[in-house]
C-alpha atoms as a PDB file:
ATOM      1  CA  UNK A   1     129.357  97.800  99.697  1.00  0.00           C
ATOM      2  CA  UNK A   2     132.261  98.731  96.942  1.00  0.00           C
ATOM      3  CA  UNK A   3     132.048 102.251  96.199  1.00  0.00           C
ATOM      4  CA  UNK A   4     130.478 102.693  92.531  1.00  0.00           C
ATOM      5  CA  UNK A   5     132.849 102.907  89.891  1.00  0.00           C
ATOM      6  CA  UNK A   6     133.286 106.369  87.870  1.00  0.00           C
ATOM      7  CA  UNK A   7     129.929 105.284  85.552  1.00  0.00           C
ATOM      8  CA  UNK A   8     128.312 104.819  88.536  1.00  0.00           C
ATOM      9  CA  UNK A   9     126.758 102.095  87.097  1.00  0.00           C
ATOM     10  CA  UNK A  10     124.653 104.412  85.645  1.00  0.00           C
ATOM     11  CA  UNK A  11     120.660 103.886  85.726  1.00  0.00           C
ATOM     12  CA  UNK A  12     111.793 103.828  87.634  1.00  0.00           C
ATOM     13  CA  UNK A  13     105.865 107.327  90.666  1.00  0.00           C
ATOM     14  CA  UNK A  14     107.307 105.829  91.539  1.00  0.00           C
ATOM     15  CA  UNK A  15     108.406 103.153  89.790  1.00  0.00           C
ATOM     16  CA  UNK A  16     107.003 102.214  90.136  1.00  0.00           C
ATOM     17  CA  UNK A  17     107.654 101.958  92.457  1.00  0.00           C
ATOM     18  CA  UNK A  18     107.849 103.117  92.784  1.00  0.00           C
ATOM     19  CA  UNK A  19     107.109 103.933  92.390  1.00  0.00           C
ATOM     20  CA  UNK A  20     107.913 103.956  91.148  1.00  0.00           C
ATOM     21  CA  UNK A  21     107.025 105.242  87.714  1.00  0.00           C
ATOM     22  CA  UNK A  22     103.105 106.518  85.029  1.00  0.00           C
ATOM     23  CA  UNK A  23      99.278 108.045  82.179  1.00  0.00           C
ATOM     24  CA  UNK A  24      96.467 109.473  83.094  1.00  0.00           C
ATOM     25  CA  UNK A  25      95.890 111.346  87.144  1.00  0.00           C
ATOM     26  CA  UNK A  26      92.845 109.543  88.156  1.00  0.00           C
ATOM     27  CA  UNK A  27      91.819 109.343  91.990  1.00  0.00           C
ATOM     28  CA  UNK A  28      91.897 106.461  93.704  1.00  0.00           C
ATOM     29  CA  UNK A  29      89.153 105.263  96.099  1.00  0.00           C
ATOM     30  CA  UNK A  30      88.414 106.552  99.450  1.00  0.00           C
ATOM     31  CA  UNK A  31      90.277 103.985 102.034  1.00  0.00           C
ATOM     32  CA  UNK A  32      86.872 104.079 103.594  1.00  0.00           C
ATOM     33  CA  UNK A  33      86.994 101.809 106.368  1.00  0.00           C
ATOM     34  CA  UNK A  34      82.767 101.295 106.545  1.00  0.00           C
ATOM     35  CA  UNK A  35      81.299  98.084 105.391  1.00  0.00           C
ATOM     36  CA  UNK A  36      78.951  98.651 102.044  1.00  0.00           C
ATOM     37  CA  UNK A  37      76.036  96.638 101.534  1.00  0.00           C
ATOM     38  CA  UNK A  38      75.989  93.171 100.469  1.00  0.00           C
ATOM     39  CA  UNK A  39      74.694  93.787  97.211  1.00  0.00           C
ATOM     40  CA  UNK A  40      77.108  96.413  96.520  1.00  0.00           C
ATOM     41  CA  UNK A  41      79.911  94.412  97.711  1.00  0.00           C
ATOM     42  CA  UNK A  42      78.829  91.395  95.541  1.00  0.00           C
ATOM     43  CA  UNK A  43      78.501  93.629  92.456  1.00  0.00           C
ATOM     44  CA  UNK A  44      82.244  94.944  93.096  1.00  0.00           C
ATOM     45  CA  UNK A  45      83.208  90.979  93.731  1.00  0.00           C
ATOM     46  CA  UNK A  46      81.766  90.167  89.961  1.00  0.00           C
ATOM     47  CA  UNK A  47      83.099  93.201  88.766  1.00  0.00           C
ATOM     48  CA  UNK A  48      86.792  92.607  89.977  1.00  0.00           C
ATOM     49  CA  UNK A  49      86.116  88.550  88.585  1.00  0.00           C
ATOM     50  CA  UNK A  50      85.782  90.318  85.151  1.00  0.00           C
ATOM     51  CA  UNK A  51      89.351  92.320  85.110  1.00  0.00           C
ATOM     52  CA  UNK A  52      91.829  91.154  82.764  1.00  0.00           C
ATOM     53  CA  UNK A  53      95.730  91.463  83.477  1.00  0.00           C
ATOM     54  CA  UNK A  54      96.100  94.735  81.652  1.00  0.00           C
ATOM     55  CA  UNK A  55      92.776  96.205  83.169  1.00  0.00           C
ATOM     56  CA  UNK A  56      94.493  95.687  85.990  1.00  0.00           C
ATOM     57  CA  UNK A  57      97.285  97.207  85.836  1.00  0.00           C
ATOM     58  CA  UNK A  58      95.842 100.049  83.837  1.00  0.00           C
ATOM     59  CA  UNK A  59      94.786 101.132  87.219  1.00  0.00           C
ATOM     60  CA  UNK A  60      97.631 101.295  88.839  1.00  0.00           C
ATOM     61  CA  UNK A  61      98.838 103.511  85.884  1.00  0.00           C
ATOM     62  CA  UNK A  62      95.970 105.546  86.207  1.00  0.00           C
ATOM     63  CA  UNK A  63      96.895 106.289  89.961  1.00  0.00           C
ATOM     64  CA  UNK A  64      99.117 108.655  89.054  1.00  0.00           C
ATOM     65  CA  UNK A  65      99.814 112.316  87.887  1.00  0.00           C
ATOM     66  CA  UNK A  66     100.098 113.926  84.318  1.00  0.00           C
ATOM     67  CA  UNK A  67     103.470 115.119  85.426  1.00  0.00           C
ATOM     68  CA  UNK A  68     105.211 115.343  88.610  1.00  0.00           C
ATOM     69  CA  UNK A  69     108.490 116.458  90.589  1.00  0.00           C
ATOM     70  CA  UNK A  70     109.810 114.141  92.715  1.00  0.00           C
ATOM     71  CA  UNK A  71     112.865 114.140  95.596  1.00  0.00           C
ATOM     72  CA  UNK A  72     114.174 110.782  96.689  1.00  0.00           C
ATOM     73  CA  UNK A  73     116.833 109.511  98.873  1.00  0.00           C
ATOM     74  CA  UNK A  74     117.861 106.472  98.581  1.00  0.00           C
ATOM     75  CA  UNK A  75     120.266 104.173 101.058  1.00  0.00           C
ATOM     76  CA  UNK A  76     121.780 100.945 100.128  1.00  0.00           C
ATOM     77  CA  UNK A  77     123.416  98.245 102.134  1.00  0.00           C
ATOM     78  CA  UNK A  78     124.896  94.676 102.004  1.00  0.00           C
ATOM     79  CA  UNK A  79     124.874  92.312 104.642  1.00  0.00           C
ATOM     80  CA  UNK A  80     128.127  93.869 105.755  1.00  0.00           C
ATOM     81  CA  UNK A  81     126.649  96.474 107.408  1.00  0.00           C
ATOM     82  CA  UNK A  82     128.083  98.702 104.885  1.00  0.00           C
ATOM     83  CA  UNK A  83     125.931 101.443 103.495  1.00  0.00           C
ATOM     84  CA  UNK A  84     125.676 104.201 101.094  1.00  0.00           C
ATOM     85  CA  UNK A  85     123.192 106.895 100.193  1.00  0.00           C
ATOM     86  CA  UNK A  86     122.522 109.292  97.363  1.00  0.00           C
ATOM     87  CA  UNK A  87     119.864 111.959  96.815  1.00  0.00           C
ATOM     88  CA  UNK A  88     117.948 112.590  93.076  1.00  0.00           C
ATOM     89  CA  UNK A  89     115.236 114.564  91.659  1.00  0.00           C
ATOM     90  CA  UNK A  90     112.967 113.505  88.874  1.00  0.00           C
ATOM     91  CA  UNK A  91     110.891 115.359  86.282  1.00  0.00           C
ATOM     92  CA  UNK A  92     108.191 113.459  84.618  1.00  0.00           C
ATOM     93  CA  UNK A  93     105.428 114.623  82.106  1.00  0.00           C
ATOM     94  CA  UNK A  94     103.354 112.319  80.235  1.00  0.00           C
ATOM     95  CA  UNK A  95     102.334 113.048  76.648  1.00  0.00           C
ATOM     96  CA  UNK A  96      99.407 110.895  75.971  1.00  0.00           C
ATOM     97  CA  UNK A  97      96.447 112.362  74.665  1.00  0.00           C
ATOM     98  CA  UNK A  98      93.348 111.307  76.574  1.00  0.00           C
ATOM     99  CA  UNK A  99      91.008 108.540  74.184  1.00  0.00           C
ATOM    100  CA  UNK A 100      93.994 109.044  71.516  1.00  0.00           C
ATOM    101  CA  UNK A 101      96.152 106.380  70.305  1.00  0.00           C
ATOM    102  CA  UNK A 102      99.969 107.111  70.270  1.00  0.00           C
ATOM    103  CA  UNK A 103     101.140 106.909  66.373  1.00  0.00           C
ATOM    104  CA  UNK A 104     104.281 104.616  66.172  1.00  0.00           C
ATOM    105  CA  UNK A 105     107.464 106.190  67.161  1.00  0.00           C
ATOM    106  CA  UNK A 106     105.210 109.043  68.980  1.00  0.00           C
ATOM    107  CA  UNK A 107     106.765 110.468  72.202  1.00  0.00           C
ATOM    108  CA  UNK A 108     104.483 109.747  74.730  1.00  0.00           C
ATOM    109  CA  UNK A 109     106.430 110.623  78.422  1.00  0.00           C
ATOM    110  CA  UNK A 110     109.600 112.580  79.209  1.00  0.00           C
ATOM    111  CA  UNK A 111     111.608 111.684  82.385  1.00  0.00           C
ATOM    112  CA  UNK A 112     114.857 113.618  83.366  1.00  0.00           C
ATOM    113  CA  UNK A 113     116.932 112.612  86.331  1.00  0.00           C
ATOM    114  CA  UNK A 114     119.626 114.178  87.945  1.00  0.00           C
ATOM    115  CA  UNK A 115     121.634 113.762  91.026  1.00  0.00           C
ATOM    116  CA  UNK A 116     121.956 116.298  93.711  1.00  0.00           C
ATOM    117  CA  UNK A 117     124.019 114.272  96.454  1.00  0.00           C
ATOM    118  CA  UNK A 118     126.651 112.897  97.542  1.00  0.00           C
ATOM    119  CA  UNK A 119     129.351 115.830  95.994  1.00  0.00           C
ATOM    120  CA  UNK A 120     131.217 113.458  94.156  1.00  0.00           C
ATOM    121  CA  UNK A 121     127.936 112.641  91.286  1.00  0.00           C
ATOM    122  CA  UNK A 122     126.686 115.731  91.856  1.00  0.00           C
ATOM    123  CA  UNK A 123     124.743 116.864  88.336  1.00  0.00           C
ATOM    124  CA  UNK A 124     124.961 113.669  86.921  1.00  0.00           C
ATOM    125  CA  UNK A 125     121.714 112.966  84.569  1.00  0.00           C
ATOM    126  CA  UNK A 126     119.491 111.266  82.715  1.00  0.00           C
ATOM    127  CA  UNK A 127     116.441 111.897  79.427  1.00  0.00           C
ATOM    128  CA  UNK A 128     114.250 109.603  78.585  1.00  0.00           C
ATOM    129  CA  UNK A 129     111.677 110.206  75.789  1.00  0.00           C
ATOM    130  CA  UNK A 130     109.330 107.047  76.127  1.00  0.00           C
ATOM    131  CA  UNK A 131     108.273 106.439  72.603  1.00  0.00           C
ATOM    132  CA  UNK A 132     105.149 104.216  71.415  1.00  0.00           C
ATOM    133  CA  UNK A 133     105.967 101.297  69.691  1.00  0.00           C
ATOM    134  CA  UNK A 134     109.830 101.806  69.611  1.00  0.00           C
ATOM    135  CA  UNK A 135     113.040 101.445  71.462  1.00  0.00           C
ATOM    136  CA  UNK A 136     113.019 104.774  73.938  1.00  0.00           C
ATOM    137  CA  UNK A 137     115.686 107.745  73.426  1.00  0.00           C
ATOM    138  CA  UNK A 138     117.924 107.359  76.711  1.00  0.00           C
ATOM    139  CA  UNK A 139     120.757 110.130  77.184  1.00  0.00           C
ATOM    140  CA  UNK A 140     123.338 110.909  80.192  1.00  0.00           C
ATOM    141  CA  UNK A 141     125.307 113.704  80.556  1.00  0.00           C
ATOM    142  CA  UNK A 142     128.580 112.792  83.276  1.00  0.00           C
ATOM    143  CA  UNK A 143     129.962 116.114  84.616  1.00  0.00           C
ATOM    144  CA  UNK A 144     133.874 114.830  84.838  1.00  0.00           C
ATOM    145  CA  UNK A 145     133.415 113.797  80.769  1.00  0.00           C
ATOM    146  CA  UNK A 146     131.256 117.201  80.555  1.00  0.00           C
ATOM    147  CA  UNK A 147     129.069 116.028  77.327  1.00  0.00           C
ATOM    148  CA  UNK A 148     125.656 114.592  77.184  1.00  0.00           C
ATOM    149  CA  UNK A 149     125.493 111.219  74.959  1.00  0.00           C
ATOM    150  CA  UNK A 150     123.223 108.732  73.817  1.00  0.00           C
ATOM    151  CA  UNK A 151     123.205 105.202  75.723  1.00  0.00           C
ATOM    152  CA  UNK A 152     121.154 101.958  76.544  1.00  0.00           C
ATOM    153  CA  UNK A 153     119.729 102.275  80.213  1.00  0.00           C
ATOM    154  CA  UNK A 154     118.711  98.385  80.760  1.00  0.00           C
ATOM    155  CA  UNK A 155     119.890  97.355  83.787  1.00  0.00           C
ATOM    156  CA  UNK A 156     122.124  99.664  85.263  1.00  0.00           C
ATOM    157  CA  UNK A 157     121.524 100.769  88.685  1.00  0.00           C
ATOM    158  CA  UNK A 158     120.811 103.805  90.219  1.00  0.00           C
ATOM    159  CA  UNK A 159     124.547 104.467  92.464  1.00  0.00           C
ATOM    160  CA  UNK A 160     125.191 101.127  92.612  1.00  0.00           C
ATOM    161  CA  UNK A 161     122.235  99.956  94.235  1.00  0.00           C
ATOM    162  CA  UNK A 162     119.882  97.129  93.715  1.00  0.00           C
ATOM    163  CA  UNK A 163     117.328 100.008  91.820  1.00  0.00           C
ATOM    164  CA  UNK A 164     117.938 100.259  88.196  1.00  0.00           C
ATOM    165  CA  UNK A 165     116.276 103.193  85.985  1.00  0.00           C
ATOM    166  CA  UNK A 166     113.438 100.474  85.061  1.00  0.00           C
ATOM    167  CA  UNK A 167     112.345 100.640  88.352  1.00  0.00           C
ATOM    168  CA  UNK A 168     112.185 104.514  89.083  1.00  0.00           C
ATOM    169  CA  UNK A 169     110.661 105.556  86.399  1.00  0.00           C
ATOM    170  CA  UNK A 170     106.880 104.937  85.279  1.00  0.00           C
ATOM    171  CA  UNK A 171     106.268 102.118  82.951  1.00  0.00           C
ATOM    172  CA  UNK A 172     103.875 102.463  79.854  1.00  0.00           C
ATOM    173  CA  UNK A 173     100.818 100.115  79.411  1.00  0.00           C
ATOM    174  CA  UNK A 174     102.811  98.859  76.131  1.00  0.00           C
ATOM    175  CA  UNK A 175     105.691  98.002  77.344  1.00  0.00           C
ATOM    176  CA  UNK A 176     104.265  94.220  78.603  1.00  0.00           C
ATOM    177  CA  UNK A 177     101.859  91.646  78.780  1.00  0.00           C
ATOM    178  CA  UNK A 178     100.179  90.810  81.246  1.00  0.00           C
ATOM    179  CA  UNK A 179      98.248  88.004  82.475  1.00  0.00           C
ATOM    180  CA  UNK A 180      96.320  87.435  85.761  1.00  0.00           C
ATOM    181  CA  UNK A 181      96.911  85.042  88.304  1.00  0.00           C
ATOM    182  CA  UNK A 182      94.989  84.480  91.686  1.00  0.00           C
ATOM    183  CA  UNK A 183      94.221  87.336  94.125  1.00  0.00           C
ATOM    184  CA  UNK A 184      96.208  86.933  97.179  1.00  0.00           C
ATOM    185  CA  UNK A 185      96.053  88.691 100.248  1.00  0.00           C
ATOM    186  CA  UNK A 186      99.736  90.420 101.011  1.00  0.00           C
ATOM    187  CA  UNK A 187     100.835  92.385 103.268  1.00  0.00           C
ATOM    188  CA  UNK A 188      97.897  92.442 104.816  1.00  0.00           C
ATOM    189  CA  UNK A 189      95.815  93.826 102.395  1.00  0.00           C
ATOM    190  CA  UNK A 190      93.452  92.082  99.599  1.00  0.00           C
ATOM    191  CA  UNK A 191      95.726  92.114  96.149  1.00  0.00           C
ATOM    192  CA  UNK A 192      95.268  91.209  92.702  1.00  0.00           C
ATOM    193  CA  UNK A 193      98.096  88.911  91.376  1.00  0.00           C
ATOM    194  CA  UNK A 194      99.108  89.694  87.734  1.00  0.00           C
ATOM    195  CA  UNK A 195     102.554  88.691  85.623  1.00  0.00           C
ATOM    196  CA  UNK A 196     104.126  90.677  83.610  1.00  0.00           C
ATOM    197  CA  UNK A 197     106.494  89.673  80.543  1.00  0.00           C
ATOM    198  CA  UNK A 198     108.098  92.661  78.995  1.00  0.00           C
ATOM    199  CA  UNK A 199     107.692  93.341  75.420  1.00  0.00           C
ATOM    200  CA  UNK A 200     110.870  93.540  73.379  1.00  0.00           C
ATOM    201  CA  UNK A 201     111.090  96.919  72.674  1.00  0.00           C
ATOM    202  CA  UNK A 202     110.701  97.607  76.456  1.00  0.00           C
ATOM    203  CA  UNK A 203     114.587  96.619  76.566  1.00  0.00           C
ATOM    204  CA  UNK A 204     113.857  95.308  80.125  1.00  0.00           C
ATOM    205  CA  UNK A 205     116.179  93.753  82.085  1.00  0.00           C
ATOM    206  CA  UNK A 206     113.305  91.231  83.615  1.00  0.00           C
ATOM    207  CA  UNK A 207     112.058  87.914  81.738  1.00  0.00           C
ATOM    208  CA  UNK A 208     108.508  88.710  84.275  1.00  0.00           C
ATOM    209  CA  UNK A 209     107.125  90.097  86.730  1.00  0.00           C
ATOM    210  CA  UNK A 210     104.415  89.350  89.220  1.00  0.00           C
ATOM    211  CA  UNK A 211     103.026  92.203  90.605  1.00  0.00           C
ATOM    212  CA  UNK A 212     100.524  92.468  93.705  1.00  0.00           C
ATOM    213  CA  UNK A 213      98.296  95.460  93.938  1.00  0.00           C
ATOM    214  CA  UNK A 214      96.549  96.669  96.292  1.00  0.00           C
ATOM    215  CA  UNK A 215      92.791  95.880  95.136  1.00  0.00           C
ATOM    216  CA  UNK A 216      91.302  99.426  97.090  1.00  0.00           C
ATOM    217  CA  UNK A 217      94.485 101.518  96.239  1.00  0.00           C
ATOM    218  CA  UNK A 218      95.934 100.344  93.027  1.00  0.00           C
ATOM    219  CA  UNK A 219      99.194 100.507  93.732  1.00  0.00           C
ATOM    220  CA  UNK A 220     101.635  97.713  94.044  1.00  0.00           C
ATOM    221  CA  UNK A 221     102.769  96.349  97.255  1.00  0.00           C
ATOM    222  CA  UNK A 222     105.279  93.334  96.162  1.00  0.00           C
ATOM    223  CA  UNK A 223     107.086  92.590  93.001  1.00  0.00           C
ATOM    224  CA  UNK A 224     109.233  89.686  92.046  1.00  0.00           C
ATOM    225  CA  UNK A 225     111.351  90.170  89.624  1.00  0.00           C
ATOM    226  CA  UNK A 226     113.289  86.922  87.324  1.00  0.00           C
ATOM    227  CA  UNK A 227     116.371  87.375  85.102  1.00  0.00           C
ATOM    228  CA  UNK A 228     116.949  85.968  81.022  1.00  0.00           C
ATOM    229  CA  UNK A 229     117.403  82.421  83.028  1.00  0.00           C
ATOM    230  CA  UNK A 230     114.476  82.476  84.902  1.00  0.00           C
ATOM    231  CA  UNK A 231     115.793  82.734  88.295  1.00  0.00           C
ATOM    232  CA  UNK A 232     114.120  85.050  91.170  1.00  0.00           C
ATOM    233  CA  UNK A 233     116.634  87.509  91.988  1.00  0.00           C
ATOM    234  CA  UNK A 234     114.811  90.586  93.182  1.00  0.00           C
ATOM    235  CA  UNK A 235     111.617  91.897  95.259  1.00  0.00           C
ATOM    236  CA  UNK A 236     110.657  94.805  95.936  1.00  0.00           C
ATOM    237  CA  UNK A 237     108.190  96.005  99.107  1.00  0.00           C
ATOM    238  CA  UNK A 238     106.684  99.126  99.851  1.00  0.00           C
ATOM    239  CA  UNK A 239     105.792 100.043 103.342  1.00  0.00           C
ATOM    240  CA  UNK A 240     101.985  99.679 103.594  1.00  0.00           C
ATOM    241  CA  UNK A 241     102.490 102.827 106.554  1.00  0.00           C
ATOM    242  CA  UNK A 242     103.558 104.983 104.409  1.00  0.00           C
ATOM    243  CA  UNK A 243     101.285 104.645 101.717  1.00  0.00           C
ATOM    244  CA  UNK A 244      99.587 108.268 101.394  1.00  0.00           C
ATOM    245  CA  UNK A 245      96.851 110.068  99.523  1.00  0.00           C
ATOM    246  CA  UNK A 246      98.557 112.865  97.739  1.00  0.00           C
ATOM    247  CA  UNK A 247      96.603 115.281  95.238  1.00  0.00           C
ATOM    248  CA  UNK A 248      93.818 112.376  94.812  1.00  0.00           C
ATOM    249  CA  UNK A 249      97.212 109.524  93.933  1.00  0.00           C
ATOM    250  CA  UNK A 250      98.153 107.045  96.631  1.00  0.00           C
ATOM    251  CA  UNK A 251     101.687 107.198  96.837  1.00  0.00           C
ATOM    252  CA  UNK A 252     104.047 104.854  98.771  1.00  0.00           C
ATOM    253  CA  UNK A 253     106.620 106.864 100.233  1.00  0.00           C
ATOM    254  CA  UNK A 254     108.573 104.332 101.424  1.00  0.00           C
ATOM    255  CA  UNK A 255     109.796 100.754  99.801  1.00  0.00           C
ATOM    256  CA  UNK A 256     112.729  98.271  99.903  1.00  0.00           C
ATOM    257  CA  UNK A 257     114.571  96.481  96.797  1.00  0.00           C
ATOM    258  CA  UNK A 258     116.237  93.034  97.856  1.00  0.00           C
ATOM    259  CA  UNK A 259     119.171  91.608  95.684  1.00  0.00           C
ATOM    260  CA  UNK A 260     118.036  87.909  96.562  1.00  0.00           C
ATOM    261  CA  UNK A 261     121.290  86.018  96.157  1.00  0.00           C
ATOM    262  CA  UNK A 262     123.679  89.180  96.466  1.00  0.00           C
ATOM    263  CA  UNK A 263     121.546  89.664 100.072  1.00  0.00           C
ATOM    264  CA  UNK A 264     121.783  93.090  99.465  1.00  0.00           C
ATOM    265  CA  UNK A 265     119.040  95.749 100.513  1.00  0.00           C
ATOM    266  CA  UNK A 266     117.866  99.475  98.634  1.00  0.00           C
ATOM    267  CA  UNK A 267     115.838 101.909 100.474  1.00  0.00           C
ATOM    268  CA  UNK A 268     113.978 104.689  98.576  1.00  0.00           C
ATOM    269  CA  UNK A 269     112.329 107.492 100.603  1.00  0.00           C
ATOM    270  CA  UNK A 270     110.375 109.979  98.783  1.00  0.00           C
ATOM    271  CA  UNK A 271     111.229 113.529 100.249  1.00  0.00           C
ATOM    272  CA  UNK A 272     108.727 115.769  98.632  1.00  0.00           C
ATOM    273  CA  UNK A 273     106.453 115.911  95.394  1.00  0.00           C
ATOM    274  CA  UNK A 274     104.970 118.097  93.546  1.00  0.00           C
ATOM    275  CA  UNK A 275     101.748 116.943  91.546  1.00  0.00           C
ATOM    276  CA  UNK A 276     100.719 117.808  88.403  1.00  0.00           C
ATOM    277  CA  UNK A 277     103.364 120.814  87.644  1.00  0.00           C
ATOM    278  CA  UNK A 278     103.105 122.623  84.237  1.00  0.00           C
ATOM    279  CA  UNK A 279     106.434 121.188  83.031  1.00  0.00           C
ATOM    280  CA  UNK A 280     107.603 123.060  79.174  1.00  0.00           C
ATOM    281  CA  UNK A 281     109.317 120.951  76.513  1.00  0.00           C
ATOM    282  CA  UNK A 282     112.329 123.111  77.924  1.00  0.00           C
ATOM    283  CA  UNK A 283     112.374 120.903  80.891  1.00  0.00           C
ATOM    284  CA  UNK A 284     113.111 117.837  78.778  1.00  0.00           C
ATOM    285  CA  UNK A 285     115.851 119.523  76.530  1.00  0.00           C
ATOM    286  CA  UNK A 286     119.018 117.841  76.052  1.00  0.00           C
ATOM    287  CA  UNK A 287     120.856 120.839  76.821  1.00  0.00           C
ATOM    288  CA  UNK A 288     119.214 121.059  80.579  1.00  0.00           C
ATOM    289  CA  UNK A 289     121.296 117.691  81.318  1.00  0.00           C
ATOM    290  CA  UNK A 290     124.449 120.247  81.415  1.00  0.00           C
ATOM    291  CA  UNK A 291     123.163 122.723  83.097  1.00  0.00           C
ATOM    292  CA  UNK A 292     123.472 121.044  86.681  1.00  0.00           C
ATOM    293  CA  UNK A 293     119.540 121.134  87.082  1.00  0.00           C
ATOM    294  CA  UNK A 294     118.622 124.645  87.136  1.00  0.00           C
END
């Protein structure tokens, strides 16, 4: 692959994937391999009939933590055989107020970003103040320009790989609609199948989404992602191996972005996390984007 160029094509927990991206901890399910009864498992059957799109993916928001600290790696390649790799840390904290409803223009999450490797984007950062109902603050502070400023995120990609901010850090309920499709079974595991369409203010780079998640886990497995003209150019996997119980979350720690007609490949690896950290408004502070992460 061509070495980024000096904006590194600047840049979702996960996303969503990732991760990566995120919200209200709530423990997921035992992976409990025994067989219920039949009436319990037809009760579970109606109840899963009854879920709507956004119920839906409300759960895979609310397998998650109020905050976390996350190390990544990530490797990209092209069908070269060329690769690169970089290394990141994220800080997350959501806002929301349990059974409250955000007031427009409310901060609701805080993400901050920074790069720890390779030398050369060492430092380099990212805010973002997730706001309800309005376009989100998005700031990046470059060490060779040595000032933090204010810029639009969509679509740029996290050291030139196929990952873009979107994807790395957690989405907000409001930031789509969502409408479900057929359950499918996917890597083999039973999934719900639910699109997504961005809202407008989400600034997202995707006209839709489809999304399958993991029906006893809630978290996704495969997304397909289509550009402004309709065409499929991405997908993204996680590695059902590596999918983990952490703190009460199931967490993939493993997944692979694919650039469909580019034919190149992302790999993110989650290092370590920390769940549910007390993180202080300091953590979030503009001024911390200069101050090379410490």
């Amino acid at each position: 692959m061509s070495p980024p160029p000096a904006s590194l094509r600047l840049v979702p927990t996960l996303c969503h994937a990732i991760l990566a991206a995120t919200l209200v901890s709530t423990a997921a399910p035992a992976d409990d391999l025994s067989v219920p009864p039949p009436d319990l498992l037809d009760a579970a059957a109606a109840g899963d009939a009854a879920l709507t799109g956004r119920a839906i993916y409300q759960r895979v928001l609310d397998n998650t933590y109020d905050s976390f600290i996350q190390t990544s790696r990530l490797y990209s390649g092209d069908r070269g055989g060329n690769e690169q790799w970089t290394r990141f840390k994220i800080w997350f904290r959501s806002d929301r107020k349990e059974g409250v409803e955000p007031a427009a223009g409310q901060v609701i999450a805080k993400s901050r970003v920074q790069y720890t490797e390779p030398y050369e984007i060492r430092h380099a950062g990212y805010l973002v103040l997730s706001r309800a109902d309005r376009v989100n603050d998005q700031f990046v502070y470059m060490p060779s320009q040595r000032r933090v400023k204010r810029v639009n995120l969509r679509g740029e990609a996290v050291f030139g790989s196929d990952f873009s901010f979107e994807d790395l850090l957690p989405r907000e309920i409001e930031d789509a609609v969502y409408r479900r499709l057929a359950d499918e079974r996917t890597l083999g595991r039973d999934c719900f199948v639910i699109e997504a369409t961005p809202e407008k203010d989400a600034r997202s780079e995707y006209s839709r989404m489809i999304v399958y998640i993991d029906k006893q886990r809630s978290i996704p497995l495969l997304t397909r992602y289509w550009n402004g003209r309709e065409i499929e150019f991405k997908e993204l996997k996680a590695d059902p191996e590596s999918v983990e119980r952490i703190e009460g979350v199931w967490v993939a720690k493993r997944m692979t972005m694919r650039h469909l007609k580019l034919e190149t490949y992302s790999r993110l690896e989650l290092a370590s996390i920390q769940a549910n950290p007390q993180l202080n408004d300091r953590t979030f502070e503009l001024r911390q984007l200069d101050a090379h992460g410490r």
